[in-house]
PDB file of N, CA and C in Angstrom:
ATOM      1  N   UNK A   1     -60.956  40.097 115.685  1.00  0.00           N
ATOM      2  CA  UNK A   1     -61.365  40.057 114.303  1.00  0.00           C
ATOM      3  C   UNK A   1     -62.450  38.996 114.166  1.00  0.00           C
ATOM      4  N   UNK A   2     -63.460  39.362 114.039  1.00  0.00           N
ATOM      5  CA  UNK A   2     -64.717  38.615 113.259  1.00  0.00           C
ATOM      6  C   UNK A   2     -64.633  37.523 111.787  1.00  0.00           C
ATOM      7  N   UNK A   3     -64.390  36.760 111.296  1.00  0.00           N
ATOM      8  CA  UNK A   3     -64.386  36.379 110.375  1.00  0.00           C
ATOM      9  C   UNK A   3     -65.397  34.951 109.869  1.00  0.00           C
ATOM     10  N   UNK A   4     -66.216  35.167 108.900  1.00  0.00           N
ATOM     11  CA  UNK A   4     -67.008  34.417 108.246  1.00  0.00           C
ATOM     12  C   UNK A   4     -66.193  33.245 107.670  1.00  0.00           C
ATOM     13  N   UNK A   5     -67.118  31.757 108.558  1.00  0.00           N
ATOM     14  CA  UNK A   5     -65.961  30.464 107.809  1.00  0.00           C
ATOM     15  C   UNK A   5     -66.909  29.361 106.844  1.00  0.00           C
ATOM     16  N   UNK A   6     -68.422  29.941 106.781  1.00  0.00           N
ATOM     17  CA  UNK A   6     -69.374  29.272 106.223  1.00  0.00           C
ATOM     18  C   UNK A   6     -68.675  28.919 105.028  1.00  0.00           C
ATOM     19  N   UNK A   7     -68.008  29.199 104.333  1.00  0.00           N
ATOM     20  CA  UNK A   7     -67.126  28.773 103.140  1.00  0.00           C
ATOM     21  C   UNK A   7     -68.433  29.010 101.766  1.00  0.00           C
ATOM     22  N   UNK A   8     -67.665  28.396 100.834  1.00  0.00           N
ATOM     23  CA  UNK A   8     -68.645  28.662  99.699  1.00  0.00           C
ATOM     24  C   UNK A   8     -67.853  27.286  98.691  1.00  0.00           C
ATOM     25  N   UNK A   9     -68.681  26.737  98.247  1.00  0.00           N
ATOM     26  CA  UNK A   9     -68.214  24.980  96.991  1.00  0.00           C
ATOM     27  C   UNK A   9     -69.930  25.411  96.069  1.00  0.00           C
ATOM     28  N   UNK A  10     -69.320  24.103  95.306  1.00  0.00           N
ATOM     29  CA  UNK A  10     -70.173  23.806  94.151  1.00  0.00           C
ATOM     30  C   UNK A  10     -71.404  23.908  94.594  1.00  0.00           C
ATOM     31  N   UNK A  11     -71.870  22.704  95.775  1.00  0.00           N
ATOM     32  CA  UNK A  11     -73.073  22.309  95.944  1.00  0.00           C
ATOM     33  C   UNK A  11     -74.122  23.868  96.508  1.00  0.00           C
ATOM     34  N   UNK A  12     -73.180  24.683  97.594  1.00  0.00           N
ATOM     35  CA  UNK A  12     -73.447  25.966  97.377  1.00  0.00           C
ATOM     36  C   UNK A  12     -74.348  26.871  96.493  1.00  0.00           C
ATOM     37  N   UNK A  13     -73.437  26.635  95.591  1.00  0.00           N
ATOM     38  CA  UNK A  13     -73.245  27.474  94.158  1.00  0.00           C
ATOM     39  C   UNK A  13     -74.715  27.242  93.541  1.00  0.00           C
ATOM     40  N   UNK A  14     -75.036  25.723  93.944  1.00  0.00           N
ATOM     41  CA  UNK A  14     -75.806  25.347  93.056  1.00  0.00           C
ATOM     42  C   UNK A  14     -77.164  25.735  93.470  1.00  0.00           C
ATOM     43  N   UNK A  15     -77.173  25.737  94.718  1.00  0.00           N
ATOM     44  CA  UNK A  15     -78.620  26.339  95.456  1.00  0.00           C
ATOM     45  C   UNK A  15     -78.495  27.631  95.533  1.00  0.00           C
ATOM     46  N   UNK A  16     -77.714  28.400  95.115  1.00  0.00           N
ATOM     47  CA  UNK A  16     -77.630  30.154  95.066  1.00  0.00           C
ATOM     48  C   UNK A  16     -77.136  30.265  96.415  1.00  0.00           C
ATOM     49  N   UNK A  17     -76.285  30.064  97.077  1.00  0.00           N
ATOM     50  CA  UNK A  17     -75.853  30.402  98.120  1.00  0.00           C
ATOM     51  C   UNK A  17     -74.695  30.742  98.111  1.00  0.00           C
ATOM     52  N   UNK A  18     -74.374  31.651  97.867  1.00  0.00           N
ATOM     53  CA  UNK A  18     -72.976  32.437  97.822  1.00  0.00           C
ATOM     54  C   UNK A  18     -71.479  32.536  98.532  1.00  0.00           C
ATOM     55  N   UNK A  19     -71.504  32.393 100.190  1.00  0.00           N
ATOM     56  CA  UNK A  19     -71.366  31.721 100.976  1.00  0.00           C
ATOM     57  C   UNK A  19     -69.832  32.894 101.133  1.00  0.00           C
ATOM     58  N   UNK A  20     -69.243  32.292 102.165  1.00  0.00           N
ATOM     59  CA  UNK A  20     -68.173  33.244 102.439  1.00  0.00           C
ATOM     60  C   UNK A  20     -66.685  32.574 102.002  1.00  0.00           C
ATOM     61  N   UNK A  21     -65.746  33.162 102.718  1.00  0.00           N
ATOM     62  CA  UNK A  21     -64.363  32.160 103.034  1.00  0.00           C
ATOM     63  C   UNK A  21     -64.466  31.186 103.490  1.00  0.00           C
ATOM     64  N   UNK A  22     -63.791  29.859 103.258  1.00  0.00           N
ATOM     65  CA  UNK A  22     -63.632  28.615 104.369  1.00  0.00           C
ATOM     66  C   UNK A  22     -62.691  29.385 105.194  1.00  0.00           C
ATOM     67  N   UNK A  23     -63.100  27.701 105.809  1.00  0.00           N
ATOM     68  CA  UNK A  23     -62.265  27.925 107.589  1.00  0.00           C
ATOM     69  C   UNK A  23     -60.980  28.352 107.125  1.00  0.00           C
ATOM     70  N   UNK A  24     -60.134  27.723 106.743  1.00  0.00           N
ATOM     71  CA  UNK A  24     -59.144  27.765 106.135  1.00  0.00           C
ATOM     72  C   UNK A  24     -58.581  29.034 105.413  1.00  0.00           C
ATOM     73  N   UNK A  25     -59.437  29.893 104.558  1.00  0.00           N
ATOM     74  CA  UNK A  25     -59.297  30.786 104.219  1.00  0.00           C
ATOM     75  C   UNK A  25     -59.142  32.195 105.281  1.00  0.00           C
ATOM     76  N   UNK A  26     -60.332  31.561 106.144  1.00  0.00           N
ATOM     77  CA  UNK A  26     -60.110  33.178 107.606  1.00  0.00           C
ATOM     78  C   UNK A  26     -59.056  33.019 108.359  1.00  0.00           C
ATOM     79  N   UNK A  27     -58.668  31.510 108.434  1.00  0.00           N
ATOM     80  CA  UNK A  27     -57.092  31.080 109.337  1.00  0.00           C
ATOM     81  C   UNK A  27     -56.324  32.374 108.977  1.00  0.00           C
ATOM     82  N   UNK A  28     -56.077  32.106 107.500  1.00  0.00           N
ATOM     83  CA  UNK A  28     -54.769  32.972 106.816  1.00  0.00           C
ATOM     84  C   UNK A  28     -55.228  34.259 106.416  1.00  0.00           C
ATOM     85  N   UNK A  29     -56.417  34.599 106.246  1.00  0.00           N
ATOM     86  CA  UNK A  29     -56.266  36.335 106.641  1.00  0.00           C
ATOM     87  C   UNK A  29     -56.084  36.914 107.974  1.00  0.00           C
ATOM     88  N   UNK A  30     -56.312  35.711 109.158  1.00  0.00           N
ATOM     89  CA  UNK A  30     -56.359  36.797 110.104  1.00  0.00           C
ATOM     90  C   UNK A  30     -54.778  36.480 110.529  1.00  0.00           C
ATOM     91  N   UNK A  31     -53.950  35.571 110.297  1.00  0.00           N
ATOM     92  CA  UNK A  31     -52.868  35.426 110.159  1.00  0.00           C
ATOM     93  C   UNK A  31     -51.518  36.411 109.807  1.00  0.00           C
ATOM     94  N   UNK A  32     -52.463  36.513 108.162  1.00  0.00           N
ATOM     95  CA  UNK A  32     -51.866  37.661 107.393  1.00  0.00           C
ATOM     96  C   UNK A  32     -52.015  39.296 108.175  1.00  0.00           C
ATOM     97  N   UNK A  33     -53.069  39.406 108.967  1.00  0.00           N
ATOM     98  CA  UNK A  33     -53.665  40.726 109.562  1.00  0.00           C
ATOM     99  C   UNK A  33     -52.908  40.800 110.879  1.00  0.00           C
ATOM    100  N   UNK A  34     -52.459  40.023 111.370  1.00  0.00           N
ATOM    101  CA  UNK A  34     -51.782  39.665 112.582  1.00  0.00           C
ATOM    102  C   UNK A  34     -52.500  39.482 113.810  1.00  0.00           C
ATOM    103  N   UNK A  35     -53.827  39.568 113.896  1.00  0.00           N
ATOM    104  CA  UNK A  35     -55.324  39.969 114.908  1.00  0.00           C
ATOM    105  C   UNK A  35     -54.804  38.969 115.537  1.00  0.00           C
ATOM    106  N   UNK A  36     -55.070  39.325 117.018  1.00  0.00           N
ATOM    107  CA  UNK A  36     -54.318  38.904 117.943  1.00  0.00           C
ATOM    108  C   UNK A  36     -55.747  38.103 119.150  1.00  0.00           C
ATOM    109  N   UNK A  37     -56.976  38.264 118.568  1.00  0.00           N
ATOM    110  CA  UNK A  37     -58.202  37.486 118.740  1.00  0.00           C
ATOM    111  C   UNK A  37     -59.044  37.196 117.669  1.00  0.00           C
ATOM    112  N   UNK A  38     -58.962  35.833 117.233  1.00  0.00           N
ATOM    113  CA  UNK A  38     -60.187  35.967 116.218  1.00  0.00           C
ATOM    114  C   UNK A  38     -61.699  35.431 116.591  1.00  0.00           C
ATOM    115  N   UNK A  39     -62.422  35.831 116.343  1.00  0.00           N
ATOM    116  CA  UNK A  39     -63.818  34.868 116.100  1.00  0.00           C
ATOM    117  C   UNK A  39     -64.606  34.075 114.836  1.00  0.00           C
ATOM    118  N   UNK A  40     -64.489  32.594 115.095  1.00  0.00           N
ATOM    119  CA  UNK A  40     -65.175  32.497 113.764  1.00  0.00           C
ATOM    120  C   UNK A  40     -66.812  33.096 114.064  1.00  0.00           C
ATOM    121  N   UNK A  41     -67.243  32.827 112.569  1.00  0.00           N
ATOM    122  CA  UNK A  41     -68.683  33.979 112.235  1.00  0.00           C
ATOM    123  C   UNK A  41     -69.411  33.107 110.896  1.00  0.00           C
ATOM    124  N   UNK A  42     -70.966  33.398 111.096  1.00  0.00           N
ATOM    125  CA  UNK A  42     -71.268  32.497 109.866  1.00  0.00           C
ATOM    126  C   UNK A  42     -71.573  31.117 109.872  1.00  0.00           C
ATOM    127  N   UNK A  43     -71.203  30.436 111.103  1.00  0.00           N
ATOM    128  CA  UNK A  43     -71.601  29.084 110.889  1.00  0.00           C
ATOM    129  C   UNK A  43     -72.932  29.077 111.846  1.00  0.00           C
ATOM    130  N   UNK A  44     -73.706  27.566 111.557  1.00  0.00           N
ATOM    131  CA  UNK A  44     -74.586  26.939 111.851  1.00  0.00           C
ATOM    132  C   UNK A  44     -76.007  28.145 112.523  1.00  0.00           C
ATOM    133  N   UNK A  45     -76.162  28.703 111.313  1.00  0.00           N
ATOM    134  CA  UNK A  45     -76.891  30.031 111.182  1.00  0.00           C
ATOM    135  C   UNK A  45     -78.324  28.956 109.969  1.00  0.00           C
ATOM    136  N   UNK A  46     -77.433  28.130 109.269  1.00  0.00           N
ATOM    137  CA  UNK A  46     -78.826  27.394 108.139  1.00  0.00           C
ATOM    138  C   UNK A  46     -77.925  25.940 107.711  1.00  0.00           C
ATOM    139  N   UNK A  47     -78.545  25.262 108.241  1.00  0.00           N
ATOM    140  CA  UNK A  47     -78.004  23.546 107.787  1.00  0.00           C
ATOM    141  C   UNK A  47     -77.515  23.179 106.527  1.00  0.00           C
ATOM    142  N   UNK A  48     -77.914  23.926 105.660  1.00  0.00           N
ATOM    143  CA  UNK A  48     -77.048  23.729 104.509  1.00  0.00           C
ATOM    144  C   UNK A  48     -76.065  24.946 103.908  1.00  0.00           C
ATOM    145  N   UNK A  49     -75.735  25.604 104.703  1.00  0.00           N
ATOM    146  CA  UNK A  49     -74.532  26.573 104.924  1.00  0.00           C
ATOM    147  C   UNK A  49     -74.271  26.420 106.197  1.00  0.00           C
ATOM    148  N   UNK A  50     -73.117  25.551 106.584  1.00  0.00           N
ATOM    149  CA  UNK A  50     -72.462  25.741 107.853  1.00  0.00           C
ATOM    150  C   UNK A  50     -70.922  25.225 107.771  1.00  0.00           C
ATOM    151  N   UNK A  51     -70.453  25.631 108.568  1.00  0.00           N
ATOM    152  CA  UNK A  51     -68.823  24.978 109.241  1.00  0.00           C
ATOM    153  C   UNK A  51     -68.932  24.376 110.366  1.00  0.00           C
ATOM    154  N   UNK A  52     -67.945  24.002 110.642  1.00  0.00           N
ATOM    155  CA  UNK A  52     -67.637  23.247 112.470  1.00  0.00           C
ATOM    156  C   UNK A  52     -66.808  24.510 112.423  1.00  0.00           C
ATOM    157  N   UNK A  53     -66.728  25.355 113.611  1.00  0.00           N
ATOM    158  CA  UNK A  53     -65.933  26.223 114.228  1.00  0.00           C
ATOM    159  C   UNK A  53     -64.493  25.214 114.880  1.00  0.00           C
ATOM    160  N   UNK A  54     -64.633  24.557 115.533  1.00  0.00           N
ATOM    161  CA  UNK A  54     -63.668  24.136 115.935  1.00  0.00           C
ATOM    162  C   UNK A  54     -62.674  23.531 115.224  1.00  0.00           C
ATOM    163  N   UNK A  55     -62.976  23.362 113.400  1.00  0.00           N
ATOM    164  CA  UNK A  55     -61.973  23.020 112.325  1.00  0.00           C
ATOM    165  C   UNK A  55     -61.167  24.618 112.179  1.00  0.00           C
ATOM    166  N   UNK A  56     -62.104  25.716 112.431  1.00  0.00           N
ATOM    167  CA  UNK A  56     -61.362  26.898 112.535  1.00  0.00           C
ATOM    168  C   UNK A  56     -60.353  26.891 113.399  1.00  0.00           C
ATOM    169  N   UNK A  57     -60.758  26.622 114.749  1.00  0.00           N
ATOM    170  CA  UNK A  57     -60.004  26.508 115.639  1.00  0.00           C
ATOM    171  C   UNK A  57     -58.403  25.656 115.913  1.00  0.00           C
ATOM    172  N   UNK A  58     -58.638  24.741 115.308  1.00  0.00           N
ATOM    173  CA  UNK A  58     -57.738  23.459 114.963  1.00  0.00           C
ATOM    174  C   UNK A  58     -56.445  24.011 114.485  1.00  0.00           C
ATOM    175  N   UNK A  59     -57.265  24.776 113.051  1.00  0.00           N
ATOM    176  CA  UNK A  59     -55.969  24.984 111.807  1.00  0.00           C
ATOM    177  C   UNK A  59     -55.522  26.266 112.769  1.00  0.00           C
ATOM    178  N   UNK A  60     -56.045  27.641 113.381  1.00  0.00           N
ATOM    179  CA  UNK A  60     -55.435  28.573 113.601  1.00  0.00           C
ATOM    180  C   UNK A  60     -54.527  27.808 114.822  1.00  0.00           C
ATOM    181  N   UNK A  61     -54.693  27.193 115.642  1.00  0.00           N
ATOM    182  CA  UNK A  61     -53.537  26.717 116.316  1.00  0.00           C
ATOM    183  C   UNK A  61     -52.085  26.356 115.530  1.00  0.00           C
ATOM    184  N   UNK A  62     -52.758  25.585 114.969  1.00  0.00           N
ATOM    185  CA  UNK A  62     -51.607  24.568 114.081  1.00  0.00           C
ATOM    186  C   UNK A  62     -50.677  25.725 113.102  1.00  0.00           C
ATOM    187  N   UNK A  63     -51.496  26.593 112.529  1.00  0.00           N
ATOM    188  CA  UNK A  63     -50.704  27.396 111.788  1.00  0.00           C
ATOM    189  C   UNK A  63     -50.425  28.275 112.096  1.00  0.00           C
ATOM    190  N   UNK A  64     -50.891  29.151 112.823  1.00  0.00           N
ATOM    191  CA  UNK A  64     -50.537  30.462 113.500  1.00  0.00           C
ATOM    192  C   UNK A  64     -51.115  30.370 115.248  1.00  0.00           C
ATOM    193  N   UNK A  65     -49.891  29.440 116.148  1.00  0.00           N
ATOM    194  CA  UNK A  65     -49.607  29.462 117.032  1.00  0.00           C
ATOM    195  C   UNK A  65     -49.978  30.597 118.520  1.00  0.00           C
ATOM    196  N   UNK A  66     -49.523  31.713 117.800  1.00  0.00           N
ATOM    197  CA  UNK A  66     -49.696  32.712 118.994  1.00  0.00           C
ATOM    198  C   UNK A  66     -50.968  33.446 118.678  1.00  0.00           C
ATOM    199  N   UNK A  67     -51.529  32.688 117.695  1.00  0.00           N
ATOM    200  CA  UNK A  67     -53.096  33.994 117.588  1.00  0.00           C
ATOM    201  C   UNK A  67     -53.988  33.013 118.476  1.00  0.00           C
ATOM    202  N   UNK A  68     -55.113  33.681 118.899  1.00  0.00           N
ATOM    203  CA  UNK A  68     -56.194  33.420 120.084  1.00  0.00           C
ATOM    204  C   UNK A  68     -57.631  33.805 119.362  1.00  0.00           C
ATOM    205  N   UNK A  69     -57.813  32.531 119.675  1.00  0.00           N
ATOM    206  CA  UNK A  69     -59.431  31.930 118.793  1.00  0.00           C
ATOM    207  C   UNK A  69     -60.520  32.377 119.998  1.00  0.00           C
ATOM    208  N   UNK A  70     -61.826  33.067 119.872  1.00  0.00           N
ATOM    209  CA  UNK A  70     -62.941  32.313 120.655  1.00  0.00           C
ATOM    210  C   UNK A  70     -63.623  32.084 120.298  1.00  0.00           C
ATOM    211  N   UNK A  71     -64.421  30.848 120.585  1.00  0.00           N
ATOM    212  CA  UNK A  71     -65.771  30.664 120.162  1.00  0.00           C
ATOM    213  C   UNK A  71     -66.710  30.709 121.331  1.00  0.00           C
ATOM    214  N   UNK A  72     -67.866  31.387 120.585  1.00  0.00           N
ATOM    215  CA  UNK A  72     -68.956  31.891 121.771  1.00  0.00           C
ATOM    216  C   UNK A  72     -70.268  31.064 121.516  1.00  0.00           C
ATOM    217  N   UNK A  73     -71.270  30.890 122.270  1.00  0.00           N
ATOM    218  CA  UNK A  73     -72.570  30.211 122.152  1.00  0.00           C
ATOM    219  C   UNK A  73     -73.298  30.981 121.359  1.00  0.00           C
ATOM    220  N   UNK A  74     -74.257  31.043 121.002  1.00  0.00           N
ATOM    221  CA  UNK A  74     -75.009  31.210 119.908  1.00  0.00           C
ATOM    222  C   UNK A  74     -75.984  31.999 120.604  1.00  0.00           C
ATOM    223  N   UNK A  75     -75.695  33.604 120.134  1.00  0.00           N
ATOM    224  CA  UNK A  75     -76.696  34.328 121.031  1.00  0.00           C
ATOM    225  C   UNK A  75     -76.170  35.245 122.000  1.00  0.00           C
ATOM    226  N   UNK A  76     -75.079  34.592 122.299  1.00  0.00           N
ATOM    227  CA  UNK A  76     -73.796  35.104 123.556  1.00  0.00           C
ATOM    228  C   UNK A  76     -73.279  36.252 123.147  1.00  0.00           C
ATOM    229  N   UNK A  77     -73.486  37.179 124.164  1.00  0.00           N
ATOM    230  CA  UNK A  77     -73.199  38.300 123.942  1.00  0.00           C
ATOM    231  C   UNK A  77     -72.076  39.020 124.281  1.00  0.00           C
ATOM    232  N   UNK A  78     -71.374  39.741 123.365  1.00  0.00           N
ATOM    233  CA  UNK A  78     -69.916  40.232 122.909  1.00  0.00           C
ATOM    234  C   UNK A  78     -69.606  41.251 123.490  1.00  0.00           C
ATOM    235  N   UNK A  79     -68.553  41.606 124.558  1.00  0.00           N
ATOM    236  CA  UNK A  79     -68.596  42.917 125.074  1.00  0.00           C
ATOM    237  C   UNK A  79     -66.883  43.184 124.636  1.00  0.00           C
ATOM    238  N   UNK A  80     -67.006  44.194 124.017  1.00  0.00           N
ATOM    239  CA  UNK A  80     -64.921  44.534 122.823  1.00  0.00           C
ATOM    240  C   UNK A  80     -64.616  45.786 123.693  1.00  0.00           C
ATOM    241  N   UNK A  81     -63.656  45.668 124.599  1.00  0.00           N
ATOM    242  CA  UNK A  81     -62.647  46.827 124.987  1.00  0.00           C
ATOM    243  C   UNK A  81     -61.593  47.311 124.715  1.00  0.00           C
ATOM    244  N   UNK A  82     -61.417  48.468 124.984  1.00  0.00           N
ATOM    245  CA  UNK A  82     -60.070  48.622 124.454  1.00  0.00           C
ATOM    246  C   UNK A  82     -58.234  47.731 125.318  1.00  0.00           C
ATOM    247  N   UNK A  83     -57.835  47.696 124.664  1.00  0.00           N
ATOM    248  CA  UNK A  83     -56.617  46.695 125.058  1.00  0.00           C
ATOM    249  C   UNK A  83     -55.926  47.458 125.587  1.00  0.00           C
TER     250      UNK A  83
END
């Protein structure tokens, strides 16, 4: 599961940037979804919309234990098989 963690706040708001879920927020959908790999998505794409991926990483440990995070380099290319 792909999920956008660029988040979205005030300061956002205020430059028209619309912005996605926080980190925090994709933790618990992909939680809720049960996805059994996630990727965060969305960050450090524009300096004043970004996340740290690895705060993604942090909380999905901490809160949902048996799900499996990756984070990839920037550019790195994605090859999805079937399981």
């Amino acid at each position: 599961m792909f999920v956008p963690i660029n988040g979205r706040d005030a300061v956002r708001l205020s430059s028209n940037t619309i912005g996605n879920m926080t980190y925090q927020e994709a933790v618990d959908l992909a939680g809720a979804l049960q996805a059994r790999l996630v990727v965060p998505a969305h960050y450090g794409m524009f300096a004043h919309n970004s996340e740290d991926p690895q705060l993604f990483a942090d909380y999905l440990t901490v809160k949902y234990p048996d799900r499996h995070c990756w984070i990839g380099e920037p550019g790195e290319a994605v090859r999805i098989s079937s399981i």
